[in-house]
ModelCIF file with pLDDT and N, C-alpha, C, O atoms, coordinates in Angstrom:
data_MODEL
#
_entry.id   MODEL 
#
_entity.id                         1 
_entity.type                       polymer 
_entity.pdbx_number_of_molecules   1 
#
_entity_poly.entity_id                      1 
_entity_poly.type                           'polypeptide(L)' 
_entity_poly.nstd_linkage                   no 
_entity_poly.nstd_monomer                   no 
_entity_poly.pdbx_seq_one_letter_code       
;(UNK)(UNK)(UNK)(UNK)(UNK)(UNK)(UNK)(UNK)(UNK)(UNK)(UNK)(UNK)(UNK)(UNK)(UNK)(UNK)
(UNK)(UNK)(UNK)(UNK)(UNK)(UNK)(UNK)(UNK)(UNK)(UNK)(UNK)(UNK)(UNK)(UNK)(UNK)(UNK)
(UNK)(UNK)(UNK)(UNK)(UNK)(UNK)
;
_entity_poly.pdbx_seq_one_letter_code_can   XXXXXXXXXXXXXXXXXXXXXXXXXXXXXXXXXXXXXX 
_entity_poly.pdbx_strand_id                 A 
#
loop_
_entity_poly_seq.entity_id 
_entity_poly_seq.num 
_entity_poly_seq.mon_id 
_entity_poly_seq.hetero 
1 1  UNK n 
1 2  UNK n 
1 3  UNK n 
1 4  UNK n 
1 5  UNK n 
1 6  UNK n 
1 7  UNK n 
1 8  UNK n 
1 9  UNK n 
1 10 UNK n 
1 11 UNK n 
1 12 UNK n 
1 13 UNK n 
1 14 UNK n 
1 15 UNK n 
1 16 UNK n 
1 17 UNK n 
1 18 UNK n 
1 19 UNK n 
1 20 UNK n 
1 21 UNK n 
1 22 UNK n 
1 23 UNK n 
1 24 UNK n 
1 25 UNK n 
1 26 UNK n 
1 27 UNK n 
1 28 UNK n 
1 29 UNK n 
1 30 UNK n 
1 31 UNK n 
1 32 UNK n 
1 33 UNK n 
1 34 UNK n 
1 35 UNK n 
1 36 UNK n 
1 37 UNK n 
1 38 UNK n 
#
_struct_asym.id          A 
_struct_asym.entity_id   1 
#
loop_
_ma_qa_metric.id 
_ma_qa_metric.mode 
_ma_qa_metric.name 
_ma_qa_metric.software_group_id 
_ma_qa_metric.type 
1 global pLDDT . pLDDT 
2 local  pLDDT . pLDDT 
#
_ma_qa_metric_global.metric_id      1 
_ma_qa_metric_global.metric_value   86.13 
_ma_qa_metric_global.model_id       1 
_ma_qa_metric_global.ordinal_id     1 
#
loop_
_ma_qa_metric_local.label_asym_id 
_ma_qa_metric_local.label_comp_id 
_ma_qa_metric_local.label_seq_id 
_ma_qa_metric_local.metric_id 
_ma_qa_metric_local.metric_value 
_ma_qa_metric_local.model_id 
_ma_qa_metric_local.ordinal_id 
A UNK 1  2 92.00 1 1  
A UNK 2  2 92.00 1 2  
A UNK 3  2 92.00 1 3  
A UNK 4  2 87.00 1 4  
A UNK 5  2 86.00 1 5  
A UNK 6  2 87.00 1 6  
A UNK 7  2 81.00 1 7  
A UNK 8  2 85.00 1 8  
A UNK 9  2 87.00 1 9  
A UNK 10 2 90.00 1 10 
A UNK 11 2 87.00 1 11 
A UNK 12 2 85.00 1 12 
A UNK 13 2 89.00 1 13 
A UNK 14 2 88.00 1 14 
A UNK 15 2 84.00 1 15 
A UNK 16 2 84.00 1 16 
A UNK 17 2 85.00 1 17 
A UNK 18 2 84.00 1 18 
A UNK 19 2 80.00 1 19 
A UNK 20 2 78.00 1 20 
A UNK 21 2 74.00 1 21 
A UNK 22 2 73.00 1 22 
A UNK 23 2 74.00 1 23 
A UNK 24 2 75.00 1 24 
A UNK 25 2 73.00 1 25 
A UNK 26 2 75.00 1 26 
A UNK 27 2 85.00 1 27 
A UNK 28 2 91.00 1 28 
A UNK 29 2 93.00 1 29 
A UNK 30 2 95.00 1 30 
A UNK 31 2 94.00 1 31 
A UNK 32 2 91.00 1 32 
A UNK 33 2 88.00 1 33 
A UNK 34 2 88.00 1 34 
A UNK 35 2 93.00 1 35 
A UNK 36 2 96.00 1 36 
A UNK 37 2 97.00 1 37 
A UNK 38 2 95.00 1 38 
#
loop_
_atom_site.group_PDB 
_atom_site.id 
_atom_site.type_symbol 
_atom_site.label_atom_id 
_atom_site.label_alt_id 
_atom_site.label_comp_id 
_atom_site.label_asym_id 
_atom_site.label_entity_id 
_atom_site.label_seq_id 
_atom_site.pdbx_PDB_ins_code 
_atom_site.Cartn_x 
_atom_site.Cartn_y 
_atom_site.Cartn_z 
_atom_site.occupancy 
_atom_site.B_iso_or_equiv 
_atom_site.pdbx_formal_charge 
_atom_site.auth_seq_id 
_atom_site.auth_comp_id 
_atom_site.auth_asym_id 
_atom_site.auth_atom_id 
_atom_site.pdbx_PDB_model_num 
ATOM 1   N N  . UNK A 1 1  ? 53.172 23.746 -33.392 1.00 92.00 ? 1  UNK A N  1 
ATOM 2   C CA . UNK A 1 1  ? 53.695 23.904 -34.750 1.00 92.00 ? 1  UNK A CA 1 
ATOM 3   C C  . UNK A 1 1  ? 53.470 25.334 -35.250 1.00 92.00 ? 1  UNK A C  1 
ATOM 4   O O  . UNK A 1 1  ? 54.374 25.898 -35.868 1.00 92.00 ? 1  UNK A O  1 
ATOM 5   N N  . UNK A 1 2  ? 52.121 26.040 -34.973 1.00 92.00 ? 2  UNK A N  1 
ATOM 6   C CA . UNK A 1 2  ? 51.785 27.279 -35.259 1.00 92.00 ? 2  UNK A CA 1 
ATOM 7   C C  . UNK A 1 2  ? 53.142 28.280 -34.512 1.00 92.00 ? 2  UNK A C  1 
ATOM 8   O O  . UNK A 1 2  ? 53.853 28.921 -35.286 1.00 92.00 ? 2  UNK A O  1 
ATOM 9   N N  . UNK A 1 3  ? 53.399 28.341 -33.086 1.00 92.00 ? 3  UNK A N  1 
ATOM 10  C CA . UNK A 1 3  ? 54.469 28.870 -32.538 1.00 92.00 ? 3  UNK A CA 1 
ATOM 11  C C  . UNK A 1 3  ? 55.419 28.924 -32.985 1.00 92.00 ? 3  UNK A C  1 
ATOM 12  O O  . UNK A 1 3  ? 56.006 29.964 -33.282 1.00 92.00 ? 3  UNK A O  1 
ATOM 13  N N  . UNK A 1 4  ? 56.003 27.240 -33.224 1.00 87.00 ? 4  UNK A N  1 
ATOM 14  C CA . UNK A 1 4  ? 57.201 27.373 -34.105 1.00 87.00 ? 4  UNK A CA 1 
ATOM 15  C C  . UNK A 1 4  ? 57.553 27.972 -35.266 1.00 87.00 ? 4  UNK A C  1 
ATOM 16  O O  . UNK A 1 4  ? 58.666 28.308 -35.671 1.00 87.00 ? 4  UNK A O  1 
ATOM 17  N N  . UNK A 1 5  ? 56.251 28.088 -35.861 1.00 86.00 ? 5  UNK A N  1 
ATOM 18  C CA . UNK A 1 5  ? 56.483 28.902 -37.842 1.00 86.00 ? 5  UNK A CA 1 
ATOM 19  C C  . UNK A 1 5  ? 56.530 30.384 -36.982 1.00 86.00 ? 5  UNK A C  1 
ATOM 20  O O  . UNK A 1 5  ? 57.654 30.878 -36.895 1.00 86.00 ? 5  UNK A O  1 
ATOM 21  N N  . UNK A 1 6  ? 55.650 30.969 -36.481 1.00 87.00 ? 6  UNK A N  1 
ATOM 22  C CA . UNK A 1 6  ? 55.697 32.313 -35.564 1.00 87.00 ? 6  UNK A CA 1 
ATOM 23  C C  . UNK A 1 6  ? 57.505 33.049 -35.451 1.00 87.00 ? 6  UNK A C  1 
ATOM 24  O O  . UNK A 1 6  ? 58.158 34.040 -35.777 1.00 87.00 ? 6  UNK A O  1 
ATOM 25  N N  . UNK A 1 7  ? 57.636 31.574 -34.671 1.00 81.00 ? 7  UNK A N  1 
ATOM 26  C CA . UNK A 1 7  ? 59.640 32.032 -34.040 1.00 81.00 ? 7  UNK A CA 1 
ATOM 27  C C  . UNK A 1 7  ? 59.603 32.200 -32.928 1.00 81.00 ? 7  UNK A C  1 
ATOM 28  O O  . UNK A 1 7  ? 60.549 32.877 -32.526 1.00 81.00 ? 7  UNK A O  1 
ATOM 29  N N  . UNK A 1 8  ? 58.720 31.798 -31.970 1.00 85.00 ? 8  UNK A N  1 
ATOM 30  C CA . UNK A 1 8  ? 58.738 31.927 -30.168 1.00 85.00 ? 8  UNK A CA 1 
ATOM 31  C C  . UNK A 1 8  ? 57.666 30.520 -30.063 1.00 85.00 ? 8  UNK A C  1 
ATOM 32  O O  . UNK A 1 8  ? 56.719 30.016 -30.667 1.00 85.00 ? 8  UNK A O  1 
ATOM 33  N N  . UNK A 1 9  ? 58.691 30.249 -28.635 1.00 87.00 ? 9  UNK A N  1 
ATOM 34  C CA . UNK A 1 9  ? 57.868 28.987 -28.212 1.00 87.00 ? 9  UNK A CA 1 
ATOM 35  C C  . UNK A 1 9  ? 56.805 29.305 -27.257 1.00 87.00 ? 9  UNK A C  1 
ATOM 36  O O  . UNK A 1 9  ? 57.061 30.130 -26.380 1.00 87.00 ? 9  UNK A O  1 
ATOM 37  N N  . UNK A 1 10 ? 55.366 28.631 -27.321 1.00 90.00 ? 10 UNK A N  1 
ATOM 38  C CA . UNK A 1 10 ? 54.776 29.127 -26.033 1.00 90.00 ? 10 UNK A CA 1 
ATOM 39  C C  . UNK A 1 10 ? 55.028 29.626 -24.813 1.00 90.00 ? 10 UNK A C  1 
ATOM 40  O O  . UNK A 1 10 ? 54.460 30.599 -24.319 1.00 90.00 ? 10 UNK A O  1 
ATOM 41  N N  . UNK A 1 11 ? 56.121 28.782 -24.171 1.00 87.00 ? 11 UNK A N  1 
ATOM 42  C CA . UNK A 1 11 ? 56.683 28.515 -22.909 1.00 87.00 ? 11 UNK A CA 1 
ATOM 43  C C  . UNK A 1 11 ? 57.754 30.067 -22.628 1.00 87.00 ? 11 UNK A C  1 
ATOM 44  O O  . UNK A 1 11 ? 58.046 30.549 -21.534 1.00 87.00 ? 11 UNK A O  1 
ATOM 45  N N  . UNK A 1 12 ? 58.148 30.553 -23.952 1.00 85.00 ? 12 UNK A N  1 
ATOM 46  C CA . UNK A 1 12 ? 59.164 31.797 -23.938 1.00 85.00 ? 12 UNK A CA 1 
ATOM 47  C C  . UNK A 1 12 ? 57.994 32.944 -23.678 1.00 85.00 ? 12 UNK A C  1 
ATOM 48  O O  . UNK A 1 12 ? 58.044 33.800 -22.795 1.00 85.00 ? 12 UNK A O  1 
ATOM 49  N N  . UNK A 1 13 ? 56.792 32.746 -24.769 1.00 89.00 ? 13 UNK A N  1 
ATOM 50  C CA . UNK A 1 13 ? 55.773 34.024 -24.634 1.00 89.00 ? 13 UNK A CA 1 
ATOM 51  C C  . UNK A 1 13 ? 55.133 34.150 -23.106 1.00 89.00 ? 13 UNK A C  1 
ATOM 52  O O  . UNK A 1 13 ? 54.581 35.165 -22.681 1.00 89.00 ? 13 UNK A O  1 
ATOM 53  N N  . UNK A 1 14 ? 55.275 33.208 -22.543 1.00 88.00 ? 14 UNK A N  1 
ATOM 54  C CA . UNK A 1 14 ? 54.720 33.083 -21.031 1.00 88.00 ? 14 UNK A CA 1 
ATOM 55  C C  . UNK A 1 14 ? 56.031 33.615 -19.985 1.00 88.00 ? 14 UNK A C  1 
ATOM 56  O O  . UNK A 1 14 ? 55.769 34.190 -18.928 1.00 88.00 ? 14 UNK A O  1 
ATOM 57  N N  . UNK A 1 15 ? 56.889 33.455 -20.246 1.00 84.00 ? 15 UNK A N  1 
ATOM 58  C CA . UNK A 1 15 ? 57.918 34.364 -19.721 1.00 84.00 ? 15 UNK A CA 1 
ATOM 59  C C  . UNK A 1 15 ? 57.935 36.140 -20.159 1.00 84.00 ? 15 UNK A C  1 
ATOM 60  O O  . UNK A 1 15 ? 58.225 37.084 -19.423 1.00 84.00 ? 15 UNK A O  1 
ATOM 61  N N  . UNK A 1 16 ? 57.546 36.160 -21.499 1.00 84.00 ? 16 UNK A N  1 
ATOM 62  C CA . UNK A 1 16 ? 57.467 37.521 -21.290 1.00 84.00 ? 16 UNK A CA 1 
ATOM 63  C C  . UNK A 1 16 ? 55.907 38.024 -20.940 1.00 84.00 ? 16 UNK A C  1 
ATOM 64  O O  . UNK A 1 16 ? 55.527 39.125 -20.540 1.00 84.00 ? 16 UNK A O  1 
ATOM 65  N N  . UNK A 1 17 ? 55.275 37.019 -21.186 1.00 85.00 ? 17 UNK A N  1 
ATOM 66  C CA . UNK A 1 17 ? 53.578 37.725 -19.995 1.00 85.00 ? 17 UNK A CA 1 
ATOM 67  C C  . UNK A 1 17 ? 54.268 38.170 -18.230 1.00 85.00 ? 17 UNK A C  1 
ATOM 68  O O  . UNK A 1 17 ? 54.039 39.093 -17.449 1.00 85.00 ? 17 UNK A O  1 
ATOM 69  N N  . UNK A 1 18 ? 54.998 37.197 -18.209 1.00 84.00 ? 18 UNK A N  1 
ATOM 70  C CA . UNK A 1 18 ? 55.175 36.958 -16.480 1.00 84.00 ? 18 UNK A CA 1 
ATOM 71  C C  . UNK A 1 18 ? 55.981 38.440 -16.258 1.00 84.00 ? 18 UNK A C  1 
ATOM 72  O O  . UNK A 1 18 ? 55.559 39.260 -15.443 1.00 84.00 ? 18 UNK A O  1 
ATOM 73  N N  . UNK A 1 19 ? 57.490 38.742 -17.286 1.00 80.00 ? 19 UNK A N  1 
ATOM 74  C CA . UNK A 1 19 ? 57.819 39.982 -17.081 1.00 80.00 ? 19 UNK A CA 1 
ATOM 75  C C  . UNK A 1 19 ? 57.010 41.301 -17.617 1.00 80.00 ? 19 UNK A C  1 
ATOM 76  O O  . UNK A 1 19 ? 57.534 42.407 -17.485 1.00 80.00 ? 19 UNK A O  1 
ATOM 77  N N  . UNK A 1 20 ? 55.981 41.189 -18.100 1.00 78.00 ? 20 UNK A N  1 
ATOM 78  C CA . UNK A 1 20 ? 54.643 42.710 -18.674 1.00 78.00 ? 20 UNK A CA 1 
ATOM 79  C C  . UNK A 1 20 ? 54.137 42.585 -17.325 1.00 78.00 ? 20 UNK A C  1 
ATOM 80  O O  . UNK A 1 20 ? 54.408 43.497 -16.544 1.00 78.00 ? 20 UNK A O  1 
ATOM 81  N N  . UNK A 1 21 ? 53.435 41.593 -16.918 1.00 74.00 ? 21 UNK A N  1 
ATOM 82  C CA . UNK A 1 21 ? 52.505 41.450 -16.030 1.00 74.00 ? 21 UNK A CA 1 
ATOM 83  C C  . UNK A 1 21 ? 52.278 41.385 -14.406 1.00 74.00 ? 21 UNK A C  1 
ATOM 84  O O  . UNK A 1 21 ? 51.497 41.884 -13.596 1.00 74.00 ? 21 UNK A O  1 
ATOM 85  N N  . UNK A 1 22 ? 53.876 40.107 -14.375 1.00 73.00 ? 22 UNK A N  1 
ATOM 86  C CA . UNK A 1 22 ? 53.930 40.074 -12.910 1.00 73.00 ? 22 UNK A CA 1 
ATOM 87  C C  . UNK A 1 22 ? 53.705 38.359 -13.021 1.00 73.00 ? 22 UNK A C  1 
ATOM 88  O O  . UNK A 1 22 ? 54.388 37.641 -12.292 1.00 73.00 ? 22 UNK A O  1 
ATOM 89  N N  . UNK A 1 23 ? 52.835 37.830 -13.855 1.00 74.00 ? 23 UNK A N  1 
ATOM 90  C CA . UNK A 1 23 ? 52.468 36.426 -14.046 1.00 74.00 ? 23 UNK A CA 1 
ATOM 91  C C  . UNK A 1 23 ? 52.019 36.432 -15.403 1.00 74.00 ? 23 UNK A C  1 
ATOM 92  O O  . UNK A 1 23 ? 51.936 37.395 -16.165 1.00 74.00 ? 23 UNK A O  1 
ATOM 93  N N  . UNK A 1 24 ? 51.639 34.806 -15.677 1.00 75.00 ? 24 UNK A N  1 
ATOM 94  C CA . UNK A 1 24 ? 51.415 35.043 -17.141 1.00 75.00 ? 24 UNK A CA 1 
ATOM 95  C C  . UNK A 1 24 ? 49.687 34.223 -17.343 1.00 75.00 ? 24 UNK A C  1 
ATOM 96  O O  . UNK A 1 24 ? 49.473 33.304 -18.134 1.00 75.00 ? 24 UNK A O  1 
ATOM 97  N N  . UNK A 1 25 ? 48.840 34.728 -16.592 1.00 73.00 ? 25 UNK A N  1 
ATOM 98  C CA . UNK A 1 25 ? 47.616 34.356 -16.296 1.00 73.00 ? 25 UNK A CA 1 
ATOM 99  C C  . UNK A 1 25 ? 47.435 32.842 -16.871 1.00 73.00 ? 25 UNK A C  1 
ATOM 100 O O  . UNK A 1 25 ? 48.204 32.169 -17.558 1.00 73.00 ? 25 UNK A O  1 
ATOM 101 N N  . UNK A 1 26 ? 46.117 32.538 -16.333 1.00 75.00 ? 26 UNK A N  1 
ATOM 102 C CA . UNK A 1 26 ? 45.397 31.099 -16.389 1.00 75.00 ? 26 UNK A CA 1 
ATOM 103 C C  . UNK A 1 26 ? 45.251 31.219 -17.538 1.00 75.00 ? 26 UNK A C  1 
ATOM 104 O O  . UNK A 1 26 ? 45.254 30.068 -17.977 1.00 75.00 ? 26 UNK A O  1 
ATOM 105 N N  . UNK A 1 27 ? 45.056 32.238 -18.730 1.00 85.00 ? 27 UNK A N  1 
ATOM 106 C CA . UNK A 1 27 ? 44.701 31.884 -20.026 1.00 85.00 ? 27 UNK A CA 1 
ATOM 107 C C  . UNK A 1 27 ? 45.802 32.965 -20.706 1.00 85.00 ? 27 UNK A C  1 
ATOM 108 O O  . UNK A 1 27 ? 45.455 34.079 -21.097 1.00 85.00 ? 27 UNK A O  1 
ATOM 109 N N  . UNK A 1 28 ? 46.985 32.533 -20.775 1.00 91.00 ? 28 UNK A N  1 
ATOM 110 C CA . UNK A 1 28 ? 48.224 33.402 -21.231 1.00 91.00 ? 28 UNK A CA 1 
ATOM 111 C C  . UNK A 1 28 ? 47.749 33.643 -23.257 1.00 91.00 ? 28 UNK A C  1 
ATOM 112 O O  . UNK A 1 28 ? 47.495 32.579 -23.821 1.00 91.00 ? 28 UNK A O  1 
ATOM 113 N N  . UNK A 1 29 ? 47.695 34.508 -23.854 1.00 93.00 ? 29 UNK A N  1 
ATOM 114 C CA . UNK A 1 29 ? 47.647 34.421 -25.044 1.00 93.00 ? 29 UNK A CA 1 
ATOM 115 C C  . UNK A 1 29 ? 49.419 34.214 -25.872 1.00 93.00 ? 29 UNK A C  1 
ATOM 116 O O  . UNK A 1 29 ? 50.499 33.879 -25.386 1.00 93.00 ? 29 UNK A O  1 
ATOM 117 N N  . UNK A 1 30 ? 49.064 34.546 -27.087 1.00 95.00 ? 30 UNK A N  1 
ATOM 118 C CA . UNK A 1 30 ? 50.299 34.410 -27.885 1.00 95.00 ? 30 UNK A CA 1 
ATOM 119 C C  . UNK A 1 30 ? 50.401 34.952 -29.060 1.00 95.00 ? 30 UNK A C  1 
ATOM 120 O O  . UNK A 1 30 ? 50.108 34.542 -30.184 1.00 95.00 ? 30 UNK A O  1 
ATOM 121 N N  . UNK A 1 31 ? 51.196 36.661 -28.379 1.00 94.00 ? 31 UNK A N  1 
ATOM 122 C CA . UNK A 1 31 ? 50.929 37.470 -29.721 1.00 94.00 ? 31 UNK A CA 1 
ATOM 123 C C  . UNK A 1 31 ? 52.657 38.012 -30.095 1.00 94.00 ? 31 UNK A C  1 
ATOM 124 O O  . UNK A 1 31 ? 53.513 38.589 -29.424 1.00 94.00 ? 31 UNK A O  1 
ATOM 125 N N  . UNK A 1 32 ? 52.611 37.505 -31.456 1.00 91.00 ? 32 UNK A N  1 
ATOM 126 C CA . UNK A 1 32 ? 53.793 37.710 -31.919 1.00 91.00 ? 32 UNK A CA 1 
ATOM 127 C C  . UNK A 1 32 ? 53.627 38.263 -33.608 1.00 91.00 ? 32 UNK A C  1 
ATOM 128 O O  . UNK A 1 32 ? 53.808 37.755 -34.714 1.00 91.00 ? 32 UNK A O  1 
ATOM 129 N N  . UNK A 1 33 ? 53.164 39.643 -33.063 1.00 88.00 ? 33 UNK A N  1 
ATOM 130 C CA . UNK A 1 33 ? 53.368 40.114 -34.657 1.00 88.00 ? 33 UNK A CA 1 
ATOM 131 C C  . UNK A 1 33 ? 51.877 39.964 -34.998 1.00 88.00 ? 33 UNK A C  1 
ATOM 132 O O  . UNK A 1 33 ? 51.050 40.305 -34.152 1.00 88.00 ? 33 UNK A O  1 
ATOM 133 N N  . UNK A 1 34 ? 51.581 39.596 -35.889 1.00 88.00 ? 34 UNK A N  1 
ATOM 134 C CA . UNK A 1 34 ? 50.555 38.833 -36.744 1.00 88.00 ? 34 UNK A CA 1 
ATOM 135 C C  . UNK A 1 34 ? 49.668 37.997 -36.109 1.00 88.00 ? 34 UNK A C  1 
ATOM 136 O O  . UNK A 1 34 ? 48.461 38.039 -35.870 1.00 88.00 ? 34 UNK A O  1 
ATOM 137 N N  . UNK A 1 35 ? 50.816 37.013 -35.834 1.00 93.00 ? 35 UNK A N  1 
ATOM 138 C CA . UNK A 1 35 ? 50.750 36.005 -35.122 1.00 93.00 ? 35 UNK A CA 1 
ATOM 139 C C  . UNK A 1 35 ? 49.712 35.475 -33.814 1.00 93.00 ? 35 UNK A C  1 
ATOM 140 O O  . UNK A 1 35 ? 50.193 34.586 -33.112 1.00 93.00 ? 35 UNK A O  1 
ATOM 141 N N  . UNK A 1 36 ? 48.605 35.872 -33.528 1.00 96.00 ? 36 UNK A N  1 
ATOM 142 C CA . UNK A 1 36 ? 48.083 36.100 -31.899 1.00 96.00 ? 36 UNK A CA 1 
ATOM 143 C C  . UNK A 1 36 ? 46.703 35.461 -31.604 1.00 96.00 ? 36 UNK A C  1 
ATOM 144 O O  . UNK A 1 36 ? 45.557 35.817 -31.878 1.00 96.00 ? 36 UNK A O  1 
ATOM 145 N N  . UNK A 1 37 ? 47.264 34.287 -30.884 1.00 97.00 ? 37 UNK A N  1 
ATOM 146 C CA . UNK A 1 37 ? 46.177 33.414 -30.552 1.00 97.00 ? 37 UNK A CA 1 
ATOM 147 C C  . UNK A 1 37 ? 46.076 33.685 -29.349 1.00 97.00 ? 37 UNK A C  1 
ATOM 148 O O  . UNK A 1 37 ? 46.940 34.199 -28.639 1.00 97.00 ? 37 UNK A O  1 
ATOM 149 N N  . UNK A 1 38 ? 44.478 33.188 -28.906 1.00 95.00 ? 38 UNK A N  1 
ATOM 150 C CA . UNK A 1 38 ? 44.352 33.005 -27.220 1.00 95.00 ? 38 UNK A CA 1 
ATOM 151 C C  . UNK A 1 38 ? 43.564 31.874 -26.938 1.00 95.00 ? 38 UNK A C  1 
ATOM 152 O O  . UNK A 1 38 ? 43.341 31.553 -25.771 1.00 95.00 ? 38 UNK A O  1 
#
C-alpha cells in the first residue's frame, strides 16, 4: 500500500535494481523520491 501511494510497484523497483546493478540483491530496497524503505 506504501508503494502504491509512492507510484512504483515493488516488483518494477526490482527491475530497475536489476538494470543499476546487474541483479536486484537478497535485500532490494525501495527508493522513490522521499519515498525509501529497506
Amino acid at each position: 500500500r506504501v508503494f502504491k501511494h509512492a507510484g512504483m510497484s515493488y516488483k518494477h523497483m526490482r527491475q530497475m535494481m536489476i538494470y543499476m546493478n546487474g541483479n536486484s540483491g537478497h535485500n532490494c530496497p525501495y527508493v522513490q523520491g522521499k519515498v525509501a524503505f529497506m
